[in-house]
PDB file of N, CA and C in Angstrom:
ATOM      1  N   UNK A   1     -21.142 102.609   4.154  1.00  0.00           N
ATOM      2  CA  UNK A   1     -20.058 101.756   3.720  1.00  0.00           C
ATOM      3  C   UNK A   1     -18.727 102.441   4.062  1.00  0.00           C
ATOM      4  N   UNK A   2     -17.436 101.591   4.550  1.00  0.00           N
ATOM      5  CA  UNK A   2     -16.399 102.229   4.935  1.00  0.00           C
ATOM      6  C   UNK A   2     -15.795 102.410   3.745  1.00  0.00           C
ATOM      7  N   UNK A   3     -15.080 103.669   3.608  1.00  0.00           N
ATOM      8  CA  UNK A   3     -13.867 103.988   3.105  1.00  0.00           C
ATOM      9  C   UNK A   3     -12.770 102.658   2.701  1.00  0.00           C
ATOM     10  N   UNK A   4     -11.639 102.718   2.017  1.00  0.00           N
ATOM     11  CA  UNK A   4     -10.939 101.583   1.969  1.00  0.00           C
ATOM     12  C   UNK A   4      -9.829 101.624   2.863  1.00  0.00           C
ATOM     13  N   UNK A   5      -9.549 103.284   3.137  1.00  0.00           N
ATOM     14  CA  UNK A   5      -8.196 103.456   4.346  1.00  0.00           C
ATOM     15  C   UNK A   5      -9.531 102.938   5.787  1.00  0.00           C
ATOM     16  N   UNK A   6     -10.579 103.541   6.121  1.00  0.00           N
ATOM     17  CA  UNK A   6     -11.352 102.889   6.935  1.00  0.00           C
ATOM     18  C   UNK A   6     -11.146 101.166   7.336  1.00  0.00           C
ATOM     19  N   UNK A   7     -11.403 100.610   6.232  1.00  0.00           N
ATOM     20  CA  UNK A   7     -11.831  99.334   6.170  1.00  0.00           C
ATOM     21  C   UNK A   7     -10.341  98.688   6.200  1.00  0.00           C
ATOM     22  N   UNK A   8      -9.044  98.951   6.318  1.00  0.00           N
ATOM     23  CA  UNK A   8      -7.716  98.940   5.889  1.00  0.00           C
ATOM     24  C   UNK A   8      -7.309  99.011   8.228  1.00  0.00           C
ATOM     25  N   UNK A   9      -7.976 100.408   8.535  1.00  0.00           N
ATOM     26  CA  UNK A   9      -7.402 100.441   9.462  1.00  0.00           C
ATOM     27  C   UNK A   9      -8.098  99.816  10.949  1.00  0.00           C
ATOM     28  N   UNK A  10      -9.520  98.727  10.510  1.00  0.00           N
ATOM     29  CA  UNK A  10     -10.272  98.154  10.816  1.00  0.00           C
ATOM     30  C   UNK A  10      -9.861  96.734  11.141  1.00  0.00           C
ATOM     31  N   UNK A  11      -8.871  96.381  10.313  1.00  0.00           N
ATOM     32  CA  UNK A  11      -8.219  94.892  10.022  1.00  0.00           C
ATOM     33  C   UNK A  11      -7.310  94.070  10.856  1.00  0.00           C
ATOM     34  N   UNK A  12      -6.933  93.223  10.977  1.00  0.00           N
ATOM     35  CA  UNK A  12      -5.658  92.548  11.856  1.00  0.00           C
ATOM     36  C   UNK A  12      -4.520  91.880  10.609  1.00  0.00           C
ATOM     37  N   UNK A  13      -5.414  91.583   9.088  1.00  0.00           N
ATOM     38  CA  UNK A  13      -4.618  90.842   8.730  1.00  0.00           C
ATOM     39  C   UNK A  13      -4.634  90.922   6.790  1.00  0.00           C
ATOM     40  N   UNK A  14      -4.253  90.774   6.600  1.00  0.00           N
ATOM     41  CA  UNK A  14      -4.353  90.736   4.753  1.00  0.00           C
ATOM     42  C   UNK A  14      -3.612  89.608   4.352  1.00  0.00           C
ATOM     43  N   UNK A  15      -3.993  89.480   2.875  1.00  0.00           N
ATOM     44  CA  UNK A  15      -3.471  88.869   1.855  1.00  0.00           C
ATOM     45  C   UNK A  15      -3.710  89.444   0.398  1.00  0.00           C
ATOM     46  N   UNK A  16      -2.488  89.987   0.286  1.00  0.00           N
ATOM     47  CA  UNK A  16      -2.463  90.712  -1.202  1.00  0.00           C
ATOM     48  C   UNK A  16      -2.056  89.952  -2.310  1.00  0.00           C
ATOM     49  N   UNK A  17      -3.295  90.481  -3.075  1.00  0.00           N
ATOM     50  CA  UNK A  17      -3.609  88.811  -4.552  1.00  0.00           C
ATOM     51  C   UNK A  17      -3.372  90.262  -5.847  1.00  0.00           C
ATOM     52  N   UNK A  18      -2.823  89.759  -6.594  1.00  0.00           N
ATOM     53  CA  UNK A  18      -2.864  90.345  -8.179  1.00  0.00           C
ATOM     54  C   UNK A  18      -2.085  89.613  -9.323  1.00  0.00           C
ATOM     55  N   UNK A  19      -2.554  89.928 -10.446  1.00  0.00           N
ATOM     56  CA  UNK A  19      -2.150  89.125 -11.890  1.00  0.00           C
ATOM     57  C   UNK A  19      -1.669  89.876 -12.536  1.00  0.00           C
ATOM     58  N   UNK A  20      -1.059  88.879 -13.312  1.00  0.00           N
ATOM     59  CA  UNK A  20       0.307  89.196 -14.089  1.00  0.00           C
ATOM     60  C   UNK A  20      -0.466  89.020 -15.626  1.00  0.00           C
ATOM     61  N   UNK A  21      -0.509  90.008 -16.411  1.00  0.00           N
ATOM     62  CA  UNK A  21      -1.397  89.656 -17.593  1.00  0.00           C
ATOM     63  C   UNK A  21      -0.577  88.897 -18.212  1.00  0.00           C
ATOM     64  N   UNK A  22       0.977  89.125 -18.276  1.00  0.00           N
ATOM     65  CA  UNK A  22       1.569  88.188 -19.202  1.00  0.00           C
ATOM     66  C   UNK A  22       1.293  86.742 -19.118  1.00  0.00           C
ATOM     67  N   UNK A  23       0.582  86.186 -17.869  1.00  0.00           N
ATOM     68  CA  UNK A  23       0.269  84.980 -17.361  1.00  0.00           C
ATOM     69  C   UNK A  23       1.371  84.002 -16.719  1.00  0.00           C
ATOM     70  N   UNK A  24       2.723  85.192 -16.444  1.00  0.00           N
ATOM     71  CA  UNK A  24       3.352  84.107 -15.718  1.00  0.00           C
ATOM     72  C   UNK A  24       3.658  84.658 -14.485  1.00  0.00           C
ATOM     73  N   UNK A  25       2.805  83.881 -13.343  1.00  0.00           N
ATOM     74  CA  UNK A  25       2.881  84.361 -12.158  1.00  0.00           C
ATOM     75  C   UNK A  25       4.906  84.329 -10.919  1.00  0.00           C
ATOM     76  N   UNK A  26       5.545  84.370 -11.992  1.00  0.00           N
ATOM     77  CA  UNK A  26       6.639  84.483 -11.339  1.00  0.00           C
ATOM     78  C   UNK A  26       6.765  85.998 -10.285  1.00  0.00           C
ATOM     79  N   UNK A  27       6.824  85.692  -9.555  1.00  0.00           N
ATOM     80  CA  UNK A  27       7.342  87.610  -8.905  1.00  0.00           C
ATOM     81  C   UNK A  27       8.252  88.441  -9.679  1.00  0.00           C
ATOM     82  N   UNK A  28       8.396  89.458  -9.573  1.00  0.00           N
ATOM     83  CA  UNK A  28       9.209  90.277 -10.316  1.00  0.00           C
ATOM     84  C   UNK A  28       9.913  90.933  -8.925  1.00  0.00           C
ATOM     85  N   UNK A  29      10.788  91.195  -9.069  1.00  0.00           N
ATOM     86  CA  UNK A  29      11.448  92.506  -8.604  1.00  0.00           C
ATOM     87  C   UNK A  29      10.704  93.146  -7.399  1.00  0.00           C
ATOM     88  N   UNK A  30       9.977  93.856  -8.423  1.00  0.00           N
ATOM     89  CA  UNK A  30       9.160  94.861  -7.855  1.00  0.00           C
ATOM     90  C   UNK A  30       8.054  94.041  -7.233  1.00  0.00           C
ATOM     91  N   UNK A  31       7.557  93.197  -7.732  1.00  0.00           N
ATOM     92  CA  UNK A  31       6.458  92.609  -6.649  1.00  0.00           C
ATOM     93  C   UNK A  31       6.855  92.652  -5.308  1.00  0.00           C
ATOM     94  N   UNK A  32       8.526  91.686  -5.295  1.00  0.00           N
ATOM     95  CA  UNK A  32       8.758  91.459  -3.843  1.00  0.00           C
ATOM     96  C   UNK A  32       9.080  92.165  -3.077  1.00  0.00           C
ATOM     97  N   UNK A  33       9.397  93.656  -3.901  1.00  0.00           N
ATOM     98  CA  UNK A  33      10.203  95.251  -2.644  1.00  0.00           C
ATOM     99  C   UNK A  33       9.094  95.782  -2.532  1.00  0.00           C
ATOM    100  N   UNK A  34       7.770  95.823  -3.137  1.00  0.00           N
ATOM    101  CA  UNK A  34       6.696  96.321  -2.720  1.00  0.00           C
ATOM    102  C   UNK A  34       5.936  95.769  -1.526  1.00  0.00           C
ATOM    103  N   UNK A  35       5.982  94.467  -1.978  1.00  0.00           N
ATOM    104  CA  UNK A  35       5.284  93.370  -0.498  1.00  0.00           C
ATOM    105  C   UNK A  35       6.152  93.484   0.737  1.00  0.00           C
ATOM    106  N   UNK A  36       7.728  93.722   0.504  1.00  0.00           N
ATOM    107  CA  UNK A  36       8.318  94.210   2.023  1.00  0.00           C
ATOM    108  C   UNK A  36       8.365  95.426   2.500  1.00  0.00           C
ATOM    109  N   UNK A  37       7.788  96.434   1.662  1.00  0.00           N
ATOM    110  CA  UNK A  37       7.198  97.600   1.687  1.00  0.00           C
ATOM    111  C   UNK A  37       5.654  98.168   2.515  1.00  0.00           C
ATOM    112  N   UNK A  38       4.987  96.690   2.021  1.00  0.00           N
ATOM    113  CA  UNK A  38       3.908  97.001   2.234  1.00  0.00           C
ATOM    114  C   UNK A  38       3.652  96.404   4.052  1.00  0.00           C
ATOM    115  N   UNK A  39       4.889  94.934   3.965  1.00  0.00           N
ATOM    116  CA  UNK A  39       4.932  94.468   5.634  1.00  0.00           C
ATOM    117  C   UNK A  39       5.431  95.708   5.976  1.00  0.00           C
ATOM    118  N   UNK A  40       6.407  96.554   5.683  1.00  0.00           N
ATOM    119  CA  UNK A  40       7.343  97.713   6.716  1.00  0.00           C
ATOM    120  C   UNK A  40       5.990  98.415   6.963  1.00  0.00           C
ATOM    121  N   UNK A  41       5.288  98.897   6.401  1.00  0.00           N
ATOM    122  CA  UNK A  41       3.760  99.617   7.105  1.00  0.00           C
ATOM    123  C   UNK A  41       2.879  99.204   7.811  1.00  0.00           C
ATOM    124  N   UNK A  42       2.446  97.976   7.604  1.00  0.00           N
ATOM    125  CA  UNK A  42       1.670  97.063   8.103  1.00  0.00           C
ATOM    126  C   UNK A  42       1.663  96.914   9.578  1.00  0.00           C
ATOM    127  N   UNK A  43       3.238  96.524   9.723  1.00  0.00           N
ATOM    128  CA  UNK A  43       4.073  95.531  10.845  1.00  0.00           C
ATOM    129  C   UNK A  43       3.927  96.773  12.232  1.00  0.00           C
ATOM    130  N   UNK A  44       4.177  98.235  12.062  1.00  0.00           N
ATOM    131  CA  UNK A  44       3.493  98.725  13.169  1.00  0.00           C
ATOM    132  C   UNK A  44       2.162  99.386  13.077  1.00  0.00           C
ATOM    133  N   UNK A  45       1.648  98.941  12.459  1.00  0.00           N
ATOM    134  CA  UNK A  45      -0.209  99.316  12.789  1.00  0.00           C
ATOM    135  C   UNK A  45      -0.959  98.177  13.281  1.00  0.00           C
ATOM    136  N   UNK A  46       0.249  97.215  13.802  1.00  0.00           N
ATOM    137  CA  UNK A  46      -0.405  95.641  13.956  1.00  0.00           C
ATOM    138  C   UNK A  46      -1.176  94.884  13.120  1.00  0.00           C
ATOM    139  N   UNK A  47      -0.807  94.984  11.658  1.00  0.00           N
ATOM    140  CA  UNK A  47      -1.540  94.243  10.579  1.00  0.00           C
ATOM    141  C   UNK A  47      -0.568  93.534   9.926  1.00  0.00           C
ATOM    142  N   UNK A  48      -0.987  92.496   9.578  1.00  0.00           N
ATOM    143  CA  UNK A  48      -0.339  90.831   9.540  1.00  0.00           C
ATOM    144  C   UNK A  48      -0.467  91.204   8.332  1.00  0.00           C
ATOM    145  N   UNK A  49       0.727  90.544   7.298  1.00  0.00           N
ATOM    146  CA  UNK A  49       0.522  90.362   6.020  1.00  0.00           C
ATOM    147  C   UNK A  49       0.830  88.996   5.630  1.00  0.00           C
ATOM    148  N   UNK A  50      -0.119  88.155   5.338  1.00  0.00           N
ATOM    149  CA  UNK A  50      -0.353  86.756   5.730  1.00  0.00           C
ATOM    150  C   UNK A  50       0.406  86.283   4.153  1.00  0.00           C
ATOM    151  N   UNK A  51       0.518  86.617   3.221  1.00  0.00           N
ATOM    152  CA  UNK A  51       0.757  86.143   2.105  1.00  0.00           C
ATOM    153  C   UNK A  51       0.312  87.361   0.799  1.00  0.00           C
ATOM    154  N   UNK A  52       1.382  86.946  -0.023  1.00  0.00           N
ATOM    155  CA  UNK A  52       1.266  87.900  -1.454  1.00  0.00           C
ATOM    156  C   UNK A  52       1.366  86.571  -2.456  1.00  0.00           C
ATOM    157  N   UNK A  53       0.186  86.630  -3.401  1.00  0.00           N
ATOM    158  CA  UNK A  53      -0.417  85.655  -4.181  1.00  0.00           C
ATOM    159  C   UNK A  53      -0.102  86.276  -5.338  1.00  0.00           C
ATOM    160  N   UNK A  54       0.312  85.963  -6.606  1.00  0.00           N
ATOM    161  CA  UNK A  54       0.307  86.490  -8.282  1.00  0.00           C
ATOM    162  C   UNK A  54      -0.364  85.705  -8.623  1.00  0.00           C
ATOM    163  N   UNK A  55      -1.223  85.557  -9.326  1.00  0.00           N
ATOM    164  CA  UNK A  55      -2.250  84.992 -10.464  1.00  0.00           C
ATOM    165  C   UNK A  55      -1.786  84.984 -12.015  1.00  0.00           C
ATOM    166  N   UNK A  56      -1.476  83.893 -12.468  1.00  0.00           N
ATOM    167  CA  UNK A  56      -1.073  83.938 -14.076  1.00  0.00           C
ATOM    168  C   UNK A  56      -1.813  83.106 -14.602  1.00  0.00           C
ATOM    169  N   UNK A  57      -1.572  82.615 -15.839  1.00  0.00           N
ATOM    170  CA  UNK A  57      -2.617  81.968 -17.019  1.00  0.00           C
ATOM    171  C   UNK A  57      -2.300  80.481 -16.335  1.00  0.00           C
ATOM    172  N   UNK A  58      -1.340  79.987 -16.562  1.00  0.00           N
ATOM    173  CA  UNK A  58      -1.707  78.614 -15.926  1.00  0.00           C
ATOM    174  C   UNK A  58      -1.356  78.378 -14.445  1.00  0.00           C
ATOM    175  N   UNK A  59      -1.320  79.430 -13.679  1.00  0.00           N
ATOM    176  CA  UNK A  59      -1.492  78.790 -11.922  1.00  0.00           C
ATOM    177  C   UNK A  59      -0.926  80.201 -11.335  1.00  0.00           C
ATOM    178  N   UNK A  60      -0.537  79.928 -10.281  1.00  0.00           N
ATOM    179  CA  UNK A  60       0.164  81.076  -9.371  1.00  0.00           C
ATOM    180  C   UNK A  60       1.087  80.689  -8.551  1.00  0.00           C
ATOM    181  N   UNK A  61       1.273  82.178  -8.166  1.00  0.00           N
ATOM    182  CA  UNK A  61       2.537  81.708  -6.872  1.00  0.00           C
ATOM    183  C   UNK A  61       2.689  82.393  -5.758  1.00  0.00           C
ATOM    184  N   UNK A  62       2.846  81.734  -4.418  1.00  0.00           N
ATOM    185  CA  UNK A  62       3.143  82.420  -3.396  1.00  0.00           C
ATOM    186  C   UNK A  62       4.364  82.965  -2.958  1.00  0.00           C
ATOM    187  N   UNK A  63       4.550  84.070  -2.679  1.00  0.00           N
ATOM    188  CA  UNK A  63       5.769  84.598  -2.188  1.00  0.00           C
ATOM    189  C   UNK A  63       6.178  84.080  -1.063  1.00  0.00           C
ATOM    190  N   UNK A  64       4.787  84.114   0.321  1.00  0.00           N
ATOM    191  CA  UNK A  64       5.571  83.264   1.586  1.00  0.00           C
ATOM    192  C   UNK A  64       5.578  81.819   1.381  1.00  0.00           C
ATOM    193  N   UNK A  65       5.024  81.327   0.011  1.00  0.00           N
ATOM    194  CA  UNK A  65       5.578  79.556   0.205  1.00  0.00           C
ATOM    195  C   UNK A  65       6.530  79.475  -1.216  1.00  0.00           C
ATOM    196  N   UNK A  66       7.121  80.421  -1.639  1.00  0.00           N
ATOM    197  CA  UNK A  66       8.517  80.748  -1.910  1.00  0.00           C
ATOM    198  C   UNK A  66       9.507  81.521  -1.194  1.00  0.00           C
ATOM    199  N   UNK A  67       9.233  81.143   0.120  1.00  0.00           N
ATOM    200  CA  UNK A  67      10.433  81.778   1.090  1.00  0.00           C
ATOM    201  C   UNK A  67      10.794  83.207   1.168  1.00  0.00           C
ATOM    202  N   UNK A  68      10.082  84.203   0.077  1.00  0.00           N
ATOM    203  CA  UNK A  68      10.187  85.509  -0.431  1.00  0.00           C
ATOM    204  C   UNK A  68      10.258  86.458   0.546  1.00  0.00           C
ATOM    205  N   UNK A  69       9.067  86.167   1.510  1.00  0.00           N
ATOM    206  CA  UNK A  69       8.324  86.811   2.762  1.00  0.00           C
ATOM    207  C   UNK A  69       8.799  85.926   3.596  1.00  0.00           C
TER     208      UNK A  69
END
């Protein structure tokens, strides 16, 4: 079984999903300087960061279909 930096540098593309226990999937701050953080690394190892998803109690939200990304 690969490693996760393995299986990470194996890839073309992601979508990074996580929840908000408070249950309100609004972005914070920090969600969105981390996700342009995480494209600034991505973007030259040639890995796509297709979308950043939050999960809350009644629904979620996308950052690239809130214009965020």
């Amino acid at each position: 079984m690969a490693t996760a930096a393995e299986s990470f540098a194996l890839c073309c593309s992601v979508i990074v999903v996580h929840n908000h226990p408070s249950g309100d999937p609004t972005p914070s701050q920090a969600d969105i300087k981390m996700t342009k953080a995480i494209i600034a690394i991505a973007t030259p190892l040639g890995i796509a960061v297709h979308d950043h998803i939050i999960v809350g109690k009644g629904g979620h939200a996308s950052l690239k279909g809130m214009k965020l990304i």
